[in-house]
C-alpha atoms as a PDB file:
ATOM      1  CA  UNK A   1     110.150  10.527 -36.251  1.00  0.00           C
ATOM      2  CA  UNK A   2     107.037   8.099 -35.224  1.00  0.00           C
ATOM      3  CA  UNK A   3     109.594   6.687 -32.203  1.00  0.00           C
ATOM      4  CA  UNK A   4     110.597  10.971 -30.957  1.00  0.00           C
ATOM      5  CA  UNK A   5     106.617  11.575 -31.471  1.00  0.00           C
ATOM      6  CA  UNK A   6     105.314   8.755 -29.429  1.00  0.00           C
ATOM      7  CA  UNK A   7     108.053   9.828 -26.831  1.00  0.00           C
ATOM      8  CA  UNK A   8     107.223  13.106 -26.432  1.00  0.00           C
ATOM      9  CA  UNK A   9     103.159  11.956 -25.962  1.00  0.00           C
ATOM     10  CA  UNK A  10     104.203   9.723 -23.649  1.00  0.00           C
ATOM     11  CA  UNK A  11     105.814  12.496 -21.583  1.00  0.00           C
ATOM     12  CA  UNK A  12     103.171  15.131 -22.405  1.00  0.00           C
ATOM     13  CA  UNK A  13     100.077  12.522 -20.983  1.00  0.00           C
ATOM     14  CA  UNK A  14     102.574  12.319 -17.784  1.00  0.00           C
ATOM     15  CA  UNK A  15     102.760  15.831 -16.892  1.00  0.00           C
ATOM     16  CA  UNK A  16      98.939  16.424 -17.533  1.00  0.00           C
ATOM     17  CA  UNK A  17      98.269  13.290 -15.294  1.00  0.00           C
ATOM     18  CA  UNK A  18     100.668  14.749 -12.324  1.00  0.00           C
ATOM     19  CA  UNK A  19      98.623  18.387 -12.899  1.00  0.00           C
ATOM     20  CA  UNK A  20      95.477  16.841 -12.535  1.00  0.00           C
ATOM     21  CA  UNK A  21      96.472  14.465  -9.525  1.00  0.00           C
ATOM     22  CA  UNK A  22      98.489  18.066  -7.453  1.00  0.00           C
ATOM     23  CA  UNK A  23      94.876  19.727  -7.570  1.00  0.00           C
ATOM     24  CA  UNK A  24      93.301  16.361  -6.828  1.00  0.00           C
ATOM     25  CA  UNK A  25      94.825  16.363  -3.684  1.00  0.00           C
ATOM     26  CA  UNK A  26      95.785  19.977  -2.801  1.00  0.00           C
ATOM     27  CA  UNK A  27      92.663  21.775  -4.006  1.00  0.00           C
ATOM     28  CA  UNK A  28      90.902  21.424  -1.333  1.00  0.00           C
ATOM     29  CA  UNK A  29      93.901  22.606   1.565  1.00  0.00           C
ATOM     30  CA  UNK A  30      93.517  25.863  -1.078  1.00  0.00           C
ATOM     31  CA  UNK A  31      90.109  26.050  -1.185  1.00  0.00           C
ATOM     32  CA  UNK A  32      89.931  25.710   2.553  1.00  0.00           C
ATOM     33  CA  UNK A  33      92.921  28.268   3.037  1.00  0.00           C
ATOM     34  CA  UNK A  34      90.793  30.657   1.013  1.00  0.00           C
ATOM     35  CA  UNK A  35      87.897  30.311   2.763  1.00  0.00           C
ATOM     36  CA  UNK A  36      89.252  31.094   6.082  1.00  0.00           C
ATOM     37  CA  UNK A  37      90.865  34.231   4.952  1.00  0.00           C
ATOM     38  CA  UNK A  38      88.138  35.394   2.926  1.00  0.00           C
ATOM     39  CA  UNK A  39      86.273  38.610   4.062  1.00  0.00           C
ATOM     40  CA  UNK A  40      83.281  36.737   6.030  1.00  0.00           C
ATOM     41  CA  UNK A  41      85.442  34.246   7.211  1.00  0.00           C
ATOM     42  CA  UNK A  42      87.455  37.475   8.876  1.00  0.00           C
ATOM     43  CA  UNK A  43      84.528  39.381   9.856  1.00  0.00           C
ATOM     44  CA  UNK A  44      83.518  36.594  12.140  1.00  0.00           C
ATOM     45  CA  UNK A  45      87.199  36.764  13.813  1.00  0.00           C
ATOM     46  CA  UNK A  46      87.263  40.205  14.288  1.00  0.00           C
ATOM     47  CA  UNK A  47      83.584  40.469  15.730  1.00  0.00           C
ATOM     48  CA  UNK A  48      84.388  37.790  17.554  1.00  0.00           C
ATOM     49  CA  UNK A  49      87.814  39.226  19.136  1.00  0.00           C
ATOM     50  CA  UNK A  50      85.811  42.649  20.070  1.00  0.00           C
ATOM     51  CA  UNK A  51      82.711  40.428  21.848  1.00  0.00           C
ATOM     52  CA  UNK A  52      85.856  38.857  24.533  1.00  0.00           C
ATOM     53  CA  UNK A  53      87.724  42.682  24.665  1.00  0.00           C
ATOM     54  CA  UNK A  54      83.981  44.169  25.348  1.00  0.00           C
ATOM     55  CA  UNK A  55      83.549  41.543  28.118  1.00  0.00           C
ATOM     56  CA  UNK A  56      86.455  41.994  29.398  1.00  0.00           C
ATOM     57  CA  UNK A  57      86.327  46.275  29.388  1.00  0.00           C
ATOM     58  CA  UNK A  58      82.720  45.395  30.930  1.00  0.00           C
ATOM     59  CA  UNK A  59      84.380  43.031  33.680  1.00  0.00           C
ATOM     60  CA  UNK A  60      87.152  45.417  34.308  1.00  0.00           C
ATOM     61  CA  UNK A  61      84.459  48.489  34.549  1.00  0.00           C
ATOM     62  CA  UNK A  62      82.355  46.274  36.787  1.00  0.00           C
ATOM     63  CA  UNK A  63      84.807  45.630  39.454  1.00  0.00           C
ATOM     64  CA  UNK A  64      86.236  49.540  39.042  1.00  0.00           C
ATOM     65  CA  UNK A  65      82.767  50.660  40.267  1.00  0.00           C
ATOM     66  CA  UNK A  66      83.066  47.896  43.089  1.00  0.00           C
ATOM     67  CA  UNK A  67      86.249  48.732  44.193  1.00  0.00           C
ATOM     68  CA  UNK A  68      85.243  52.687  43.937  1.00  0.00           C
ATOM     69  CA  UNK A  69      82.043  52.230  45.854  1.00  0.00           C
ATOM     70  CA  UNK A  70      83.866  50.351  48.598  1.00  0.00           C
ATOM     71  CA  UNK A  71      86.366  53.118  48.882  1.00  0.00           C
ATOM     72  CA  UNK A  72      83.183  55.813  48.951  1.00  0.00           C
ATOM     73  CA  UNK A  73      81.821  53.825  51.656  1.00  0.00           C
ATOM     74  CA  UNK A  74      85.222  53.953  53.229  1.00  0.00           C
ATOM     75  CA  UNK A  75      85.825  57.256  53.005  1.00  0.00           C
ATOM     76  CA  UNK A  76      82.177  58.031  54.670  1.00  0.00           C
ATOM     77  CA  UNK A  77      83.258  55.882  57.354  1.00  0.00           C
ATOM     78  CA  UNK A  78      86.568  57.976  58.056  1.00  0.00           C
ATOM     79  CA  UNK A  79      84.832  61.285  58.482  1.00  0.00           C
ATOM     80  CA  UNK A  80      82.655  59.810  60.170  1.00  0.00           C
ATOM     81  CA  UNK A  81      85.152  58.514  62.708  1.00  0.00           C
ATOM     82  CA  UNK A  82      87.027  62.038  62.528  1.00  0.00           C
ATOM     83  CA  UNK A  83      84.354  64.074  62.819  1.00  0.00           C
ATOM     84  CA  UNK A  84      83.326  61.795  66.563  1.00  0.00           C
ATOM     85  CA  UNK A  85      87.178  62.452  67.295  1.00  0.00           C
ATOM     86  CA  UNK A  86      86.863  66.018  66.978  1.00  0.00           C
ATOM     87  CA  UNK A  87      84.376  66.638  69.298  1.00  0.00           C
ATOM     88  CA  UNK A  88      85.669  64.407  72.086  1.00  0.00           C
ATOM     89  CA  UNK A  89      89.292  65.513  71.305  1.00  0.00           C
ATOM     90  CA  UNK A  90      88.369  69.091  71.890  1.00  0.00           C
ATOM     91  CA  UNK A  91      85.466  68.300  74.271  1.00  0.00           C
ATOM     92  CA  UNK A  92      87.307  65.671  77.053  1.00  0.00           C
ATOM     93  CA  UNK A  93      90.531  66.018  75.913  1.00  0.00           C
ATOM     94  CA  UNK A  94      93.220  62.912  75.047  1.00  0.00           C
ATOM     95  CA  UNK A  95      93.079  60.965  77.790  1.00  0.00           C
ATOM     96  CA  UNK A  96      89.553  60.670  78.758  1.00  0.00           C
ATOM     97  CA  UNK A  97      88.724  59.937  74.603  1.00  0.00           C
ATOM     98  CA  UNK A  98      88.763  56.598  74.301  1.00  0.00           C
ATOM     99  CA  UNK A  99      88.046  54.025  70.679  1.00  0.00           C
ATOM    100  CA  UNK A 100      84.973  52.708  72.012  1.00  0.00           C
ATOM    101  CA  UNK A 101      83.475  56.008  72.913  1.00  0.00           C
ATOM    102  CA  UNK A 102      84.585  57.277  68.985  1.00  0.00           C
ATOM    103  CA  UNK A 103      83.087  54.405  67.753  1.00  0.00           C
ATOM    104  CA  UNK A 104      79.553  54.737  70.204  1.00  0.00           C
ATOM    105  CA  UNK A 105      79.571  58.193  69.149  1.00  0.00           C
ATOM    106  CA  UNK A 106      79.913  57.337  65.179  1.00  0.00           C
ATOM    107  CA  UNK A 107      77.596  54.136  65.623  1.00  0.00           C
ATOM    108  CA  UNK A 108      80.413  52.039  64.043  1.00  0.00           C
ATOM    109  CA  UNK A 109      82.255  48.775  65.342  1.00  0.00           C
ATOM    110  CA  UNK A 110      85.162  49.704  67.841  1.00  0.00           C
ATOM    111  CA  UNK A 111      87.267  47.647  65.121  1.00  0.00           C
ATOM    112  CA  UNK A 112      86.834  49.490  62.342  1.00  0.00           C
ATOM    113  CA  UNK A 113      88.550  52.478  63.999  1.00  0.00           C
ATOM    114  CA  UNK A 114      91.574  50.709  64.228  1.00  0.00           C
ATOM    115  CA  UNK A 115      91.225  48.917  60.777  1.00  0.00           C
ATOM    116  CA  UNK A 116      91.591  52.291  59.825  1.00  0.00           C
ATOM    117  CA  UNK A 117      93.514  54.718  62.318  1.00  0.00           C
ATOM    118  CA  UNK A 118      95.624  51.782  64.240  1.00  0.00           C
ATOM    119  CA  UNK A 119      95.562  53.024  67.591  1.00  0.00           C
ATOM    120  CA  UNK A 120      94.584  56.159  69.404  1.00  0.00           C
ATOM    121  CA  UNK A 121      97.217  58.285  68.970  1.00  0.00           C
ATOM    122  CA  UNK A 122      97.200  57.215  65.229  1.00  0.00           C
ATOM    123  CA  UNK A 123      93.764  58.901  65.562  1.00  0.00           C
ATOM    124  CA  UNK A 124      94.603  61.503  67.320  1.00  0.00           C
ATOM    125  CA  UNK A 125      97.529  62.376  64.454  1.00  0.00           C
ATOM    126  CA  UNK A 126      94.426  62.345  61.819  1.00  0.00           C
ATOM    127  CA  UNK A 127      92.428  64.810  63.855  1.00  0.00           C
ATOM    128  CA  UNK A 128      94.649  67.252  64.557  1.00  0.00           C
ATOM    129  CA  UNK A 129      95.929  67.599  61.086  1.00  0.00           C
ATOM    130  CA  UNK A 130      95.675  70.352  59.720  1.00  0.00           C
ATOM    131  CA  UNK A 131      97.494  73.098  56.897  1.00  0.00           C
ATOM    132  CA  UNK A 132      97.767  76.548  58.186  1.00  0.00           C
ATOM    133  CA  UNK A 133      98.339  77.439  54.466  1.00  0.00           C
ATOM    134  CA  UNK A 134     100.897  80.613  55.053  1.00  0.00           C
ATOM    135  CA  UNK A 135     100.919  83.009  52.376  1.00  0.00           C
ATOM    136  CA  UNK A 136     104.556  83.526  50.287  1.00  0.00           C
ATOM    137  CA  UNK A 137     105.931  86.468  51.527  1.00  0.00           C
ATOM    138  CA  UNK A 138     108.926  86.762  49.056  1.00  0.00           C
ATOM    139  CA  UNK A 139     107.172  89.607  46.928  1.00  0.00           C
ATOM    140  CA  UNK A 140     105.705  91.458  49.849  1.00  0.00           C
ATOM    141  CA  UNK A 141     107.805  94.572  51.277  1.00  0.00           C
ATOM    142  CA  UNK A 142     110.103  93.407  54.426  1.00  0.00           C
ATOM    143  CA  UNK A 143     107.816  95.815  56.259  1.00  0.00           C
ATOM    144  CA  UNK A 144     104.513  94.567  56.318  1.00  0.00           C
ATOM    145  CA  UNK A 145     105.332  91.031  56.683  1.00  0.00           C
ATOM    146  CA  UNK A 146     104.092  91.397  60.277  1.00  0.00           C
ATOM    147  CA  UNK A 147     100.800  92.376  58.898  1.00  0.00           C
ATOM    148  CA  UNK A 148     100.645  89.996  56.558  1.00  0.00           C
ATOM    149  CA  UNK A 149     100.717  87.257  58.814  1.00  0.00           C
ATOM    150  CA  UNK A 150      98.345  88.693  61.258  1.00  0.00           C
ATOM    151  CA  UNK A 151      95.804  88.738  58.376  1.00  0.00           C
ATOM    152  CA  UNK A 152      96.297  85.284  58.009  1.00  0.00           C
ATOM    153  CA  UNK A 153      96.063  84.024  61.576  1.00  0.00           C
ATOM    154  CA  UNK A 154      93.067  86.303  62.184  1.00  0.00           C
ATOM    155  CA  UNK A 155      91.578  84.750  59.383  1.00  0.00           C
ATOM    156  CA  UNK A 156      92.720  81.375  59.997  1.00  0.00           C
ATOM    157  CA  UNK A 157      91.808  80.988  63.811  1.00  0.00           C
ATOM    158  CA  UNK A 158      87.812  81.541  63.345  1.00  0.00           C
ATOM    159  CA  UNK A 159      85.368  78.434  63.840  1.00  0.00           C
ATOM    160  CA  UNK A 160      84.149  78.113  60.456  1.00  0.00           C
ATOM    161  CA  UNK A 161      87.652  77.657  59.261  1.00  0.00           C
ATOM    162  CA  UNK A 162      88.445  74.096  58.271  1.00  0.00           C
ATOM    163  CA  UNK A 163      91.972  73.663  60.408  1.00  0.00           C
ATOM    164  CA  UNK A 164      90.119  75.517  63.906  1.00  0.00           C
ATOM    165  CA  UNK A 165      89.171  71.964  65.117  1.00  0.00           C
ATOM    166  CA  UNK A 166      92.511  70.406  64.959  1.00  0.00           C
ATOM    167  CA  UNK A 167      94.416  73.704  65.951  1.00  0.00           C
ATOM    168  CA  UNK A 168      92.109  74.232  69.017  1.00  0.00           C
ATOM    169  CA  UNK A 169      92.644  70.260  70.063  1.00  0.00           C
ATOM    170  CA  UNK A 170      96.022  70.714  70.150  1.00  0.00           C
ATOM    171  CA  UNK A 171      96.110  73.790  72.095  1.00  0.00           C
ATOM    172  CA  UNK A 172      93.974  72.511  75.142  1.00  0.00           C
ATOM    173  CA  UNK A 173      95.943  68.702  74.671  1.00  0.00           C
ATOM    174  CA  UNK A 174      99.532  69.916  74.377  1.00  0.00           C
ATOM    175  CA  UNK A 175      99.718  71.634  78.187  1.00  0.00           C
ATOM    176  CA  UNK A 176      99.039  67.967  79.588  1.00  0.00           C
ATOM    177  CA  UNK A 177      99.723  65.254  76.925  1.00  0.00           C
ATOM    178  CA  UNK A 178     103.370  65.271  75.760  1.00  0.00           C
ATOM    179  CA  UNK A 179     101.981  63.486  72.615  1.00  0.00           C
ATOM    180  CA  UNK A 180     100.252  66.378  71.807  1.00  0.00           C
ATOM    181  CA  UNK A 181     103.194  69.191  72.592  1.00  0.00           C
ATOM    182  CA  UNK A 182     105.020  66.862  70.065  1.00  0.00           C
ATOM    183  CA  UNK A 183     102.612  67.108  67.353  1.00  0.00           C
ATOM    184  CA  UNK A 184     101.664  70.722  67.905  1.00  0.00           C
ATOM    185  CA  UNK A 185     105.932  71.154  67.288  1.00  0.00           C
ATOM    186  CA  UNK A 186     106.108  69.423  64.489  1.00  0.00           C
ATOM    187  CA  UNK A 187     103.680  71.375  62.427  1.00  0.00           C
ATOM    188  CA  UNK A 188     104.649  74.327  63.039  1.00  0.00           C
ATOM    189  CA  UNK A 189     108.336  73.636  62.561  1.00  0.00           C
ATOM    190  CA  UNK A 190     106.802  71.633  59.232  1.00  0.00           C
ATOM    191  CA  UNK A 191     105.047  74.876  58.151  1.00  0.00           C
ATOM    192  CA  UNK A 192     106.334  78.045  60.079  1.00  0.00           C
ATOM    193  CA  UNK A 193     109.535  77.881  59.980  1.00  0.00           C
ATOM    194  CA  UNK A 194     110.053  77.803  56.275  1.00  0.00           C
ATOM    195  CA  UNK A 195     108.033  80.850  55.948  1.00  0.00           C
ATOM    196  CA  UNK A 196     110.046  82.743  57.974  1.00  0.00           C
ATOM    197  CA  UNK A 197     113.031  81.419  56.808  1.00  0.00           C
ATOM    198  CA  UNK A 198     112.518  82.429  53.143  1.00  0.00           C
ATOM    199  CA  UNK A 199     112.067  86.509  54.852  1.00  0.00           C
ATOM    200  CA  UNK A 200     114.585  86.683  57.221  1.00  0.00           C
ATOM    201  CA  UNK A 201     118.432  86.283  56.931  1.00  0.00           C
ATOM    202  CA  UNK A 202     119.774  85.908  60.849  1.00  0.00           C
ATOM    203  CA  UNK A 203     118.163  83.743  63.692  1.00  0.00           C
ATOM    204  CA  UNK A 204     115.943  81.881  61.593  1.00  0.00           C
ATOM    205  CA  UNK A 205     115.037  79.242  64.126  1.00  0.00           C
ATOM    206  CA  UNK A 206     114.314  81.555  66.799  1.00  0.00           C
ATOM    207  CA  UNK A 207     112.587  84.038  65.183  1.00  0.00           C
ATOM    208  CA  UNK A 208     110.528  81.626  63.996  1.00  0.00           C
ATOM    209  CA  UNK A 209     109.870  80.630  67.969  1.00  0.00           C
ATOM    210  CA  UNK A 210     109.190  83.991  68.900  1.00  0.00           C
ATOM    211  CA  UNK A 211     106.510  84.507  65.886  1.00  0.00           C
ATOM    212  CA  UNK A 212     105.044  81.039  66.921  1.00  0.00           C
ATOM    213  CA  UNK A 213     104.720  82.502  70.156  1.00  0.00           C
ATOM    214  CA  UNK A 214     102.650  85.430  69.147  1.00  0.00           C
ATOM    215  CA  UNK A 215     100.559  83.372  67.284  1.00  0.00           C
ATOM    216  CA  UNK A 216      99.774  80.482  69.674  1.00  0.00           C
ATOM    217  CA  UNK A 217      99.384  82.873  72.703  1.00  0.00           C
ATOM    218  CA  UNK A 218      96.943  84.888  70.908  1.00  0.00           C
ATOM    219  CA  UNK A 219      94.894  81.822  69.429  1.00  0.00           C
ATOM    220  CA  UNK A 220      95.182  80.704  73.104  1.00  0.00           C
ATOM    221  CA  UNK A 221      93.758  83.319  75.199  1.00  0.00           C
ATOM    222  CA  UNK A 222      91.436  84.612  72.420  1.00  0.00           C
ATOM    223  CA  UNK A 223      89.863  81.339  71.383  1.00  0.00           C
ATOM    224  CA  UNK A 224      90.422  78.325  74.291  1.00  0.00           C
ATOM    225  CA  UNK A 225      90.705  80.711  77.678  1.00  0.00           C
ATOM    226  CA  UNK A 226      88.696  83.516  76.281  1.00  0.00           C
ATOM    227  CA  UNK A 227      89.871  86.198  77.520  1.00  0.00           C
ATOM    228  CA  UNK A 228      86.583  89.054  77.499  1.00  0.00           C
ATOM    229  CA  UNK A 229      88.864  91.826  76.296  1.00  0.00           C
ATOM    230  CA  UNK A 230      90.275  89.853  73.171  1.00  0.00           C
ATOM    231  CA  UNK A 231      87.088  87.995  72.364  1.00  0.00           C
ATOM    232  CA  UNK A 232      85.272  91.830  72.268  1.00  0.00           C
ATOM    233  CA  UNK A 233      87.936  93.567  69.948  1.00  0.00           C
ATOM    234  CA  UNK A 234      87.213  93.716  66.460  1.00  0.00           C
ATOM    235  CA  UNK A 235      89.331  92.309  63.501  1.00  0.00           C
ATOM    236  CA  UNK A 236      91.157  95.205  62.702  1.00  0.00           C
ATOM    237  CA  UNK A 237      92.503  96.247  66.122  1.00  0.00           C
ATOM    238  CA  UNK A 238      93.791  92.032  66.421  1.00  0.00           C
ATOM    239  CA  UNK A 239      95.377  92.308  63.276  1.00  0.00           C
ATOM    240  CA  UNK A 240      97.089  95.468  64.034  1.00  0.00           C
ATOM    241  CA  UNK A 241      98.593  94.901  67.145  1.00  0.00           C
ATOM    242  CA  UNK A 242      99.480  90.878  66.509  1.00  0.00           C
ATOM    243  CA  UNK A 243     100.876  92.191  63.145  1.00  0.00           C
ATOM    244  CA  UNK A 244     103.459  94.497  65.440  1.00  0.00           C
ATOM    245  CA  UNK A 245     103.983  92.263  68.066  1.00  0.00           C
ATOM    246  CA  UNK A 246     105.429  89.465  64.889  1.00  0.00           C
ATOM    247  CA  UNK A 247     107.042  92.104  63.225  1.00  0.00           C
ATOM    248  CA  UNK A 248     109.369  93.068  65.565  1.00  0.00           C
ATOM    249  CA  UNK A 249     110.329  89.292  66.308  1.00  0.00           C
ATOM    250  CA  UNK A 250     111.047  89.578  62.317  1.00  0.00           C
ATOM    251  CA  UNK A 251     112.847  92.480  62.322  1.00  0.00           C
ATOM    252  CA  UNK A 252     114.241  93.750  65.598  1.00  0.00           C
ATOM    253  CA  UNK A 253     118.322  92.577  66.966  1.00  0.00           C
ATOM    254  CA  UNK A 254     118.212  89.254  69.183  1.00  0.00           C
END
């Protein structure tokens, strides 16, 4: 019994000297594991992670307001530029406009109208752009679709309206500049002829010519040539007999 007793002391006094030596030795990778994941410990980390994300949101706003105040400058230079190409557009026509005299005339570096227009008729595209905006005619009776589009080009062809400029360009450019004839095509093939094509069912392409006729010969005589008898009569009397003259291009056999 003495011999088993002494044994199993012997063994007991070994374990509790192995305990004692683990936590020697791993205590303090615990201790040290416990610190960094206690709550101050992960405070700090966290505040720390939102201080780089705020500076980098405050970076990233910083060079948004840069980049946006460069494109506000930008954008005061183009109308700037447009607005000088305008005036000589409809003033001298195409070929006597030239870049420099745009640029004189906006008190901006020749270069910066090509940095941003390429080349004159690049210009020229931008300044005679221009959306009639033509009214959807789908729910209005096949019989006063003439009318309606009288109304419209009455109302659109005045100086205050925001397309005149570029309409009235192209009007005085496109008898002499082939450039211009091409562009003056173009959007009206880009914008008339779907119009009419969604109210008519036979001849669609040429009763779209014939309407675009009506139109440009009356913007034509009324507004560039100025003829004394159109430029006297009153709204009403236009927009009655242009609204007959393009309905029976809508309506009547070709």
């Amino acid at each position: 019994m003495d011999s088993k007793l002494t044994s199993a002391l012997t063994a007991l006094s070994v374990a509790i000297t192995l305990v004692v030596a683990s936590l020697v030795l791993v205590g303090p990778l615990v201790a040290g594991t416990l610190a960094a994941i206690s709550p101050l410990a992960f405070a700090g980390t966290a505040v720390d992670a939102w201080r780089r994300g705020a500076g980098a949101a405050h970076r990233m706003t910083e060079d948004q307001l840069v980049a946006r105040k460069k494109q506000a400058r930008s954008q005061v230079t183009c109308d700037r530029i447009l607005a000088s190409a305008r005036a000589q557009f409809g003033a001298d026509g195409y070929e006597r406009t030239t870049i420099r005299s745009v640029a004189t005339a906006a008190e901006i570096d020749p270069s910066l109208v090509l940095r941003y227009f390429g080349s004159k008729d690049g210009l020229f595209v931008a300044a005679t752009t221009f959306d009639l905006g033509l009214p959807d005619l789908s729910a209005v009776p096949p019989g006063l679709h003439g009318q309606r589009l009288a109304e419209h080009f009455v109302r659109v062809w005045r100086p205050e309206h925001e397309g005149f400029n570029g309409m009235a360009i192209l009007l005085r450019a496109a008898a002499t500049h082939e450039s211009a004839a091409e562009r003056l095509l173009e959007i009206f093939q880009a914008q008339v002829h779907p119009t009419i094509a969604k109210i008519v069912s036979d001849r669609v392409g040429a009763r779209a010519a014939l309407v675009a006729t009506q139109i440009l010969g009356f913007a034509y005589c009324r507004f560039i040539v100025k003829f004394p008898a159109l430029t006297a009569m009153g709204v009403p009397s236009l927009t009655a007999q242009l609204g007959a003259s393009i309905q029976r291009c809508l309506v009547e056999p070709l």
